[in-house]
Protein backbone atom coordinates (compact mmCIF):
# COMPACT_ATOMS: atom_id res chain seq x y z
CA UNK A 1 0.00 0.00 0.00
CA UNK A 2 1.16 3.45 -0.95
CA UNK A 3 0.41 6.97 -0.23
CA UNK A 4 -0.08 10.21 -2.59
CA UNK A 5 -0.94 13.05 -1.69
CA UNK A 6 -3.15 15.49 -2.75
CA UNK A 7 -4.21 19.43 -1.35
CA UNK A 8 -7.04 18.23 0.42
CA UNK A 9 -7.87 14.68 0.61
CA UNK A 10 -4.54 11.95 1.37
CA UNK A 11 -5.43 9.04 -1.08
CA UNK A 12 -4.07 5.21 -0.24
CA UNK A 13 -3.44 3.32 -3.42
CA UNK A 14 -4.09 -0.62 -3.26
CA UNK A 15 -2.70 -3.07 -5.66
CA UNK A 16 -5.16 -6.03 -5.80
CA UNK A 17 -7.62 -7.30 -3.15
CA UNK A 18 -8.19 -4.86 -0.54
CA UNK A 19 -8.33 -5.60 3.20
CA UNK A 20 -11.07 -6.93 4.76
CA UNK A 21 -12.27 -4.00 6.68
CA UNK A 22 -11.46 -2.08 4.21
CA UNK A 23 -13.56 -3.56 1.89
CA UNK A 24 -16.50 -3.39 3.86
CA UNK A 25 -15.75 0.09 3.74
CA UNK A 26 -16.48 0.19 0.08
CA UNK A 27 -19.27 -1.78 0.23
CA UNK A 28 -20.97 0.17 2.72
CA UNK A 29 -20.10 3.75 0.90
CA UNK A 30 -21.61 2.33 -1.88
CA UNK A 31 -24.84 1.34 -0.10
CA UNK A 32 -24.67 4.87 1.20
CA UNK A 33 -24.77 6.14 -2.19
CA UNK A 34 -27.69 4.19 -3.74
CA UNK A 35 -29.50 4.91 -1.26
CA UNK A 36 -29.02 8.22 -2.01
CA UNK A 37 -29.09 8.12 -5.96
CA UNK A 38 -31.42 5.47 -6.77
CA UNK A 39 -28.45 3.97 -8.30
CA UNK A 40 -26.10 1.29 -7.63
CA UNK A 41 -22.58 3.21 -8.11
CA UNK A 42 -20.49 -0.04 -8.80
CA UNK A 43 -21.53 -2.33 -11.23
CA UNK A 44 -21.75 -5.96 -10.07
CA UNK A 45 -18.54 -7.18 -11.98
CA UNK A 46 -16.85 -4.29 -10.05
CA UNK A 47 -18.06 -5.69 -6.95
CA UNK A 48 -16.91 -9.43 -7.97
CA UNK A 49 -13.41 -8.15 -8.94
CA UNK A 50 -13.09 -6.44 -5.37
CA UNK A 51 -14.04 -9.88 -3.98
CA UNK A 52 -12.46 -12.31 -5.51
CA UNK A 53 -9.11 -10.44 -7.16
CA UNK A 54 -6.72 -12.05 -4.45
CA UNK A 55 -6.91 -14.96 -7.89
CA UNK A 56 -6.36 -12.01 -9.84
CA UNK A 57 -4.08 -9.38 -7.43
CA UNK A 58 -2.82 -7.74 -10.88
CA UNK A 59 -5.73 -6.75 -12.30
CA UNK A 60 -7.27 -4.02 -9.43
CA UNK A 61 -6.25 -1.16 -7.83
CA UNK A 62 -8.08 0.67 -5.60
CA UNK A 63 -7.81 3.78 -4.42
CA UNK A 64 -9.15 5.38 -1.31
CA UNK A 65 -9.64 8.45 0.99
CA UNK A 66 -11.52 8.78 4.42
CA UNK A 67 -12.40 11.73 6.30
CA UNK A 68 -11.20 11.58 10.28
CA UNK A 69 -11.68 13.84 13.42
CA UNK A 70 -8.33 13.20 14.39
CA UNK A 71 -9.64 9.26 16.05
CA UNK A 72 -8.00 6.41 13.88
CA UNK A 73 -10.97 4.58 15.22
CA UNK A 74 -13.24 7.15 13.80
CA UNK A 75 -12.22 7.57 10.01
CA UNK A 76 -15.15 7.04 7.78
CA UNK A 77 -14.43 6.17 3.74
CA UNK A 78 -15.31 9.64 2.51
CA UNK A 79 -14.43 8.23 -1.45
CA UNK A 80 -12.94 5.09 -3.88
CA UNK A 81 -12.22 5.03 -7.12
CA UNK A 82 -11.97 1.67 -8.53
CA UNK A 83 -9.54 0.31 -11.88
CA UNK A 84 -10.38 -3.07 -13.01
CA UNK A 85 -7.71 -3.87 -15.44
CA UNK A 86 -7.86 -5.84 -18.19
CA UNK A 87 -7.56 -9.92 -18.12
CA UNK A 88 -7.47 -10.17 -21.66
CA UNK A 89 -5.50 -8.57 -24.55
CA UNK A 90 -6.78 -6.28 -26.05
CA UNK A 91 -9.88 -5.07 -23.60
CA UNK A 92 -9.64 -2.04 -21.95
CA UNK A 93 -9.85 -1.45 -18.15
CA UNK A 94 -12.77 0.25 -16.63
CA UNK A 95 -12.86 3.01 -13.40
CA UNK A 96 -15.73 3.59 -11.07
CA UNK A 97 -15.77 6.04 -8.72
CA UNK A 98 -17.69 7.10 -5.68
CA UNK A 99 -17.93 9.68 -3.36
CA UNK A 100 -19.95 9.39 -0.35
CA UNK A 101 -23.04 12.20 -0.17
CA UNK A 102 -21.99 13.56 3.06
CA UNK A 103 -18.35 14.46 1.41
CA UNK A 104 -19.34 15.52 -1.91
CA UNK A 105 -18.39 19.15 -3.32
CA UNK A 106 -15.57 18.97 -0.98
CA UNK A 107 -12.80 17.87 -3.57
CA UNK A 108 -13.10 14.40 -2.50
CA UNK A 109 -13.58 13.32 -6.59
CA UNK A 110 -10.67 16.08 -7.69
CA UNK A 111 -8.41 14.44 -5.55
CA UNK A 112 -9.59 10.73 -6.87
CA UNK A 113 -8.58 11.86 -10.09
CA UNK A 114 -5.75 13.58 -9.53
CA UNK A 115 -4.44 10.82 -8.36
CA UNK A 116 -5.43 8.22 -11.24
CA UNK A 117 -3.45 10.54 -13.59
CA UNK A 118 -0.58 10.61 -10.91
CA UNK A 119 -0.47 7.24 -11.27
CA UNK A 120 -0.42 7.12 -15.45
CA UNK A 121 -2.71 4.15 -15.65
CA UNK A 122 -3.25 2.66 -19.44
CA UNK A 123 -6.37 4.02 -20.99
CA UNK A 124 -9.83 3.71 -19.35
CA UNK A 125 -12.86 3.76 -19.83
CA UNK A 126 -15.35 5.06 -17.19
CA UNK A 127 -18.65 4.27 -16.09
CA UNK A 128 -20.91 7.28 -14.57
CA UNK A 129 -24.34 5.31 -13.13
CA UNK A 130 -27.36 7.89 -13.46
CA UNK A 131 -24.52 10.47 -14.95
CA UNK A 132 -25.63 12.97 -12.33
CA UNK A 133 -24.37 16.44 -12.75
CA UNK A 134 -21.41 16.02 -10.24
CA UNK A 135 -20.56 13.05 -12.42
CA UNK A 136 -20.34 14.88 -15.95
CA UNK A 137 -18.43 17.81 -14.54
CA UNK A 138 -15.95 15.78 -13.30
CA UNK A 139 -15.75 13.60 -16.43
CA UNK A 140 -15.39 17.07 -18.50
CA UNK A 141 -12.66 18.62 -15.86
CA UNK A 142 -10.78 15.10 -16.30
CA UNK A 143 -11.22 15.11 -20.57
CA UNK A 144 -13.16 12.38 -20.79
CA UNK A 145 -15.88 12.59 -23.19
CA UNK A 146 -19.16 10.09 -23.50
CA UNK A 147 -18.84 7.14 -25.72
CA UNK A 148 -21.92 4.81 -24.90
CA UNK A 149 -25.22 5.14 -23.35
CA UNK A 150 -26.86 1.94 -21.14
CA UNK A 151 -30.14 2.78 -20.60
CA UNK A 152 -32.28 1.65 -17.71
CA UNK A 153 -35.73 0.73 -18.56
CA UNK A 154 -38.74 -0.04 -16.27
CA UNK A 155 -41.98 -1.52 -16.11
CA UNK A 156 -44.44 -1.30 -13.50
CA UNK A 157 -46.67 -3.97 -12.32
CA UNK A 158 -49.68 -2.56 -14.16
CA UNK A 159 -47.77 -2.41 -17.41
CA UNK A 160 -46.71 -5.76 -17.22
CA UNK A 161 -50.59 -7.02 -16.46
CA UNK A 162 -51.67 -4.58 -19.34
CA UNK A 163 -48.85 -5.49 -22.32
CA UNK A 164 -47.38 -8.98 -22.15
CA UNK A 165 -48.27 -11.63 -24.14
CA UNK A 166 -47.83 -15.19 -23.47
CA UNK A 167 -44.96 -16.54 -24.40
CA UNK A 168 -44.43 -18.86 -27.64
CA UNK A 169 -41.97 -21.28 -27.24
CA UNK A 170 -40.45 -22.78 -30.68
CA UNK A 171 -41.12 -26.21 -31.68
CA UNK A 172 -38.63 -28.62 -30.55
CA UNK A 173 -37.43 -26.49 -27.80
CA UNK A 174 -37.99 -26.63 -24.19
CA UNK A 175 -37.71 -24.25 -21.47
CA UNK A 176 -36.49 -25.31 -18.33
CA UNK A 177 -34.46 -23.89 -15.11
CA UNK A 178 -30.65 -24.08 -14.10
CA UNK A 179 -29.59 -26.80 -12.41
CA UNK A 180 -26.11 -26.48 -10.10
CA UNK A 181 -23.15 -28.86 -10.51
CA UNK A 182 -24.37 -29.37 -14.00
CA UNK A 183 -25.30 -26.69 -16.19
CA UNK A 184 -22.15 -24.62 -15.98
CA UNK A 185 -20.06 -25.16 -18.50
CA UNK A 186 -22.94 -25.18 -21.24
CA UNK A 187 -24.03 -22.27 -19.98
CA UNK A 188 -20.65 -20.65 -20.49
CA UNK A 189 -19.86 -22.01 -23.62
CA UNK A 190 -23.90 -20.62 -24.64
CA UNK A 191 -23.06 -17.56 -22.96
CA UNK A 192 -19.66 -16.84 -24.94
CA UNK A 193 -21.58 -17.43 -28.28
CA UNK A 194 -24.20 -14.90 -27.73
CA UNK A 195 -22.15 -12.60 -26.81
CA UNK A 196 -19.04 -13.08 -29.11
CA UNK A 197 -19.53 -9.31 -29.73
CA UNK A 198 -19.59 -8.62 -26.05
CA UNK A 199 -16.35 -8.87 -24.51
CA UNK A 200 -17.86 -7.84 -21.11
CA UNK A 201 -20.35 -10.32 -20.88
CA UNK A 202 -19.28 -12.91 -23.34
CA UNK A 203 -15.54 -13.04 -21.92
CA UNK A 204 -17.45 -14.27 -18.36
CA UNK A 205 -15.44 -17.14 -16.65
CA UNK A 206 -16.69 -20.08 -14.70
CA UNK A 207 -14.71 -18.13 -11.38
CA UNK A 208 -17.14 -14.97 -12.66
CA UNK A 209 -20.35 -17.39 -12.43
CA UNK A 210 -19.40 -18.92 -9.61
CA UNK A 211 -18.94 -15.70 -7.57
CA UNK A 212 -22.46 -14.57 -9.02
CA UNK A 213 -24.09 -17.94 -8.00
CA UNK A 214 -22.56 -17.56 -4.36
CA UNK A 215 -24.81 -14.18 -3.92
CA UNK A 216 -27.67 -14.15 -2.01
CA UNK A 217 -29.76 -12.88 -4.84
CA UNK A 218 -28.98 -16.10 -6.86
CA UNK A 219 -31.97 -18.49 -7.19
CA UNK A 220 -31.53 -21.22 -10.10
CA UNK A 221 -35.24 -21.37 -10.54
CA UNK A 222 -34.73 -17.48 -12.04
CA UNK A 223 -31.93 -18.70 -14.53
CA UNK A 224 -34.48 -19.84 -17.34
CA UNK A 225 -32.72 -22.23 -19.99
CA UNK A 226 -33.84 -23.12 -23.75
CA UNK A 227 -33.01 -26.56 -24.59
CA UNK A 228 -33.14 -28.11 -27.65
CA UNK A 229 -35.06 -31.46 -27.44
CA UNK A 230 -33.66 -33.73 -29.63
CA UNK A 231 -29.79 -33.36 -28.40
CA UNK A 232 -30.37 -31.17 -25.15
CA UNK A 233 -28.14 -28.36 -26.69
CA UNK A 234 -28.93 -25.44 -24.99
CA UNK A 235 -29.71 -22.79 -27.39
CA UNK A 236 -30.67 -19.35 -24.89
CA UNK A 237 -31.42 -18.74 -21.57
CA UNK A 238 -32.74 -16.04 -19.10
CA UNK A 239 -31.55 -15.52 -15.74
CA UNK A 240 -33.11 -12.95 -13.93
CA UNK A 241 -32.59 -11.21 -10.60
CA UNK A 242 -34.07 -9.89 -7.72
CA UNK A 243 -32.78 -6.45 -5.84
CA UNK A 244 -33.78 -6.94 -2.49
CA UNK A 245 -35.65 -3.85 -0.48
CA UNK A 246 -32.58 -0.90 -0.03
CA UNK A 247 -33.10 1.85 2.39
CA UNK A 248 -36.68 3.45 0.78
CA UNK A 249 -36.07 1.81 -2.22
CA UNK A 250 -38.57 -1.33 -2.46
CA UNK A 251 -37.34 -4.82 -4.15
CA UNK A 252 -37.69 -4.75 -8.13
CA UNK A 253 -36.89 -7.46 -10.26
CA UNK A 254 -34.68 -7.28 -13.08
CA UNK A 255 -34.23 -8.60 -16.75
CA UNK A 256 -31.22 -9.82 -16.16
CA UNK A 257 -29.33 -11.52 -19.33
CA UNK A 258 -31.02 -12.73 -22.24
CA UNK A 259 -28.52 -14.83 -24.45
CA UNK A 260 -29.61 -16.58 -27.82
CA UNK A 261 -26.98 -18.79 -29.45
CA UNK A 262 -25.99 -18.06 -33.44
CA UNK A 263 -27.89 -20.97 -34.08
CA UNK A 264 -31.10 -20.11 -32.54
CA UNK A 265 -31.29 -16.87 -34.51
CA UNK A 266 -34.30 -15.79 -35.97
CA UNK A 267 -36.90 -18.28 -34.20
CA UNK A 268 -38.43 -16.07 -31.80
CA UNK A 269 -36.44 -17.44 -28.65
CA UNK A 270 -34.93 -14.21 -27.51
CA UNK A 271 -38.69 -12.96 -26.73
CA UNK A 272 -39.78 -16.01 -25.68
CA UNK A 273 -37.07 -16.22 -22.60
CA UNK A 274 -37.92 -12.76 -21.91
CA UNK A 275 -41.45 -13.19 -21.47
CA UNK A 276 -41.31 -16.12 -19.47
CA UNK A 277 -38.44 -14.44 -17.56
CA UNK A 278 -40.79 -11.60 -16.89
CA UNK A 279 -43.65 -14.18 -15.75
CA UNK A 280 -40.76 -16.02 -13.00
CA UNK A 281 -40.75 -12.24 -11.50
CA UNK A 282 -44.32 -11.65 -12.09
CA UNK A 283 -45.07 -14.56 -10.13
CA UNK A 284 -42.90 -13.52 -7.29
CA UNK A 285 -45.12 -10.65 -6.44
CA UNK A 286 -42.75 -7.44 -7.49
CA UNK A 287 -44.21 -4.42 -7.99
CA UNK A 288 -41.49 -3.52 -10.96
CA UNK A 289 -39.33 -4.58 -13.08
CA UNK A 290 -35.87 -3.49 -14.86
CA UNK A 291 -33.58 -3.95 -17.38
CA UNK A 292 -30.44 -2.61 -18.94
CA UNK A 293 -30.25 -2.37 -22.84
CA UNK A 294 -27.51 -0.01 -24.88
CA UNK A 295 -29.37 3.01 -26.49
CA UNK A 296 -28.17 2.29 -30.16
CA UNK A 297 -29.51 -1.58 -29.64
CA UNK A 298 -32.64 -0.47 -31.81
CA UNK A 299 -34.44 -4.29 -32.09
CA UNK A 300 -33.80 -4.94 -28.32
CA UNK A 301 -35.17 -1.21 -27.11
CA UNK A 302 -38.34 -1.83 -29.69
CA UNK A 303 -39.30 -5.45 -28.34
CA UNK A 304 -38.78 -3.96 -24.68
CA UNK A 305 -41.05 -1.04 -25.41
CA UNK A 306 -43.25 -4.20 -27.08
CA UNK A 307 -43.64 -5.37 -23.23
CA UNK A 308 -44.35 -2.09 -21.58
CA UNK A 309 -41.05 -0.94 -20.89
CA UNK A 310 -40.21 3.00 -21.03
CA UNK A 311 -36.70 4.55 -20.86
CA UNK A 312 -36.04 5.32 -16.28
CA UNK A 313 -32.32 6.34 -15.65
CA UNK A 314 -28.96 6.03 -17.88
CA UNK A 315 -25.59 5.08 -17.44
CA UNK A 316 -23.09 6.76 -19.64
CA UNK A 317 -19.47 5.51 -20.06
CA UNK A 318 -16.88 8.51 -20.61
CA UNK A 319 -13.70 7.84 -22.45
CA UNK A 320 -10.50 9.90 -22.29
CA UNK A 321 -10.40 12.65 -25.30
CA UNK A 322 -8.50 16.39 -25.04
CA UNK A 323 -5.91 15.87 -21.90
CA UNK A 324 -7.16 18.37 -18.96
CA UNK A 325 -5.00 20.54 -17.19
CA UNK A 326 -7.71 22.45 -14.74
CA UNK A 327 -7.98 19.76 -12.04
């Protein structure tokens, strides 16, 4: 662990898996947060890297600043910024970082930043969740400039009684859930097909679903799988999620993935899993449900809209362009 230091705010950097206390730290700042924001400020693969990079220790750093009366016993994480590096060639690391409410406009995210470009870090790409205003001024002081837009989209109980049809499975398919200690390695293999032009979600390793499957949110009957019945290739799935109740935010469901294989393109399966995805939550008694879809992914955003989905918050990831020099 190393120290830089900026005008204001002393920042610790950490070179793989953080501490245990420390972690809970982060954890809990970023509880404070959502609970502010409506939105979750890490994304859930930040969140598996921070737990599980000790496999890993190259590929995170962390860096850190808390706010103290004086009482070692008394500091409170006032801010993290978070680089998940690359695993593969080629990708490009991402940054998240988070300021806690009570600290903010205080030149907690300055010094952050300051000392990310200290530390001259390959290039980055960075996500802002809900891009609220504190968010985009810092991207523009820093010279990062948006590159791509994940929208959030929602759909309230009574749109989801008023929209969706039944779902139409194709002939000679079947529908059925995940099963553990057997499933995993067609899943991944289904997984890294659909998403061959998704290196974030199609590059997922069996250590990545495992760490997802050991969450308390994780039910197998919510990971809906499309079999094909003559050879039991599995051709799509669904798996969906429940947030639990936050602070005065109530649970919501969420749309989770929806993978279809090359070969199952074109038969209808990518709506079918997402209706009877929709149905699992539906049946759970949620008042809502979410989803995450990129803006420019015109077919997905028009079958969402299909099921009574509108447009709710936005993520935008900022990418570096024109080097600042007023930080």
């Amino acid at each position: 662990m190393t120290a830089a230091q900026t005008p204001t705010w002393p920042i610790l950097t950490i070179g793989g898996a953080p501490r245990g206390e420390v972690l809970e730290d982060i954890v809990g700042l970023a509880h404070a947060a959502e609970d502010a924001d409506g939105n979750p400020p890490l994304s859930e693969q930040t969140l598996v890297n921070l737990r599980t990079s000790h496999t890993h220790p190259e590929s995170l750093l962390v860096f850190t600043t808390y706010a103290s009366d004086g009482d070692e016993n008394d500091e409170e994480l006032a801010g993290v910024a978070v680089v998940s590096l690359p695993r593969i060639p080629g990708q490009v690391g991402v940054l998240e970082l988070v300021v806690r409410p009570t600290y903010r406009n205080q030149g907690v995210g300055t010094s952050l930043v300051r000392a990310l470009q200290d530390h001259q870090l390959p290039e980055l790409r960075a996500w802002s969740h809900g891009n609220h205003a504190a968010a985009v001024e810092l991207a523009v002081k820093a010279g990062f400039t948006p590159v791509r837009e994940l929208w959030r989209m929602r759909q309230t109980r009574a749109a989801l009684e008023a929209t969706v049809p039944q779902a139409v499975v194709p002939e000679g398919v079947t529908l059925r859930t995940f099963s553990p200690g057997q499933d995993e390695q067609a899943w991944l293999e289904a997984n890294a097909a659909a998403f061959a032009h998704h290196p974030e979600q199609g590059s997922l390793t069996l250590e990545d679903l495992q760490a997802r499957m050991a969450e308390d949110w994780f039910d197998p009957k919510g990971l809906i799988l499309a079999v094909r019945e003559s050879d039991g290739q599995l051709l799509g799935f669904h798996w969906t999620k429940v947030h639990p109740r936050s602070g005065k935010h109530p649970a919501i469901g969420e749309v989770y993935v929806v993978g279809v294989t090359p070969a199952a393109q074109g038969m209808g399966l990518g709506k079918a899993l997402t209706i009877a995805g929709i149905e699992h939550l539906h049946s759970l008694g949620l008042q809502a449900i979410m989803l995450y879809v990129d803006a420019d992914n015109t077919p997905a955003v028009a079958l969402y809209r299909s099921l009574g989905f509108t447009r709710w918050d936005v993520d935008v990831m900022y990418a570096p362009g024109n080097t600042a020099d007023n930080l």
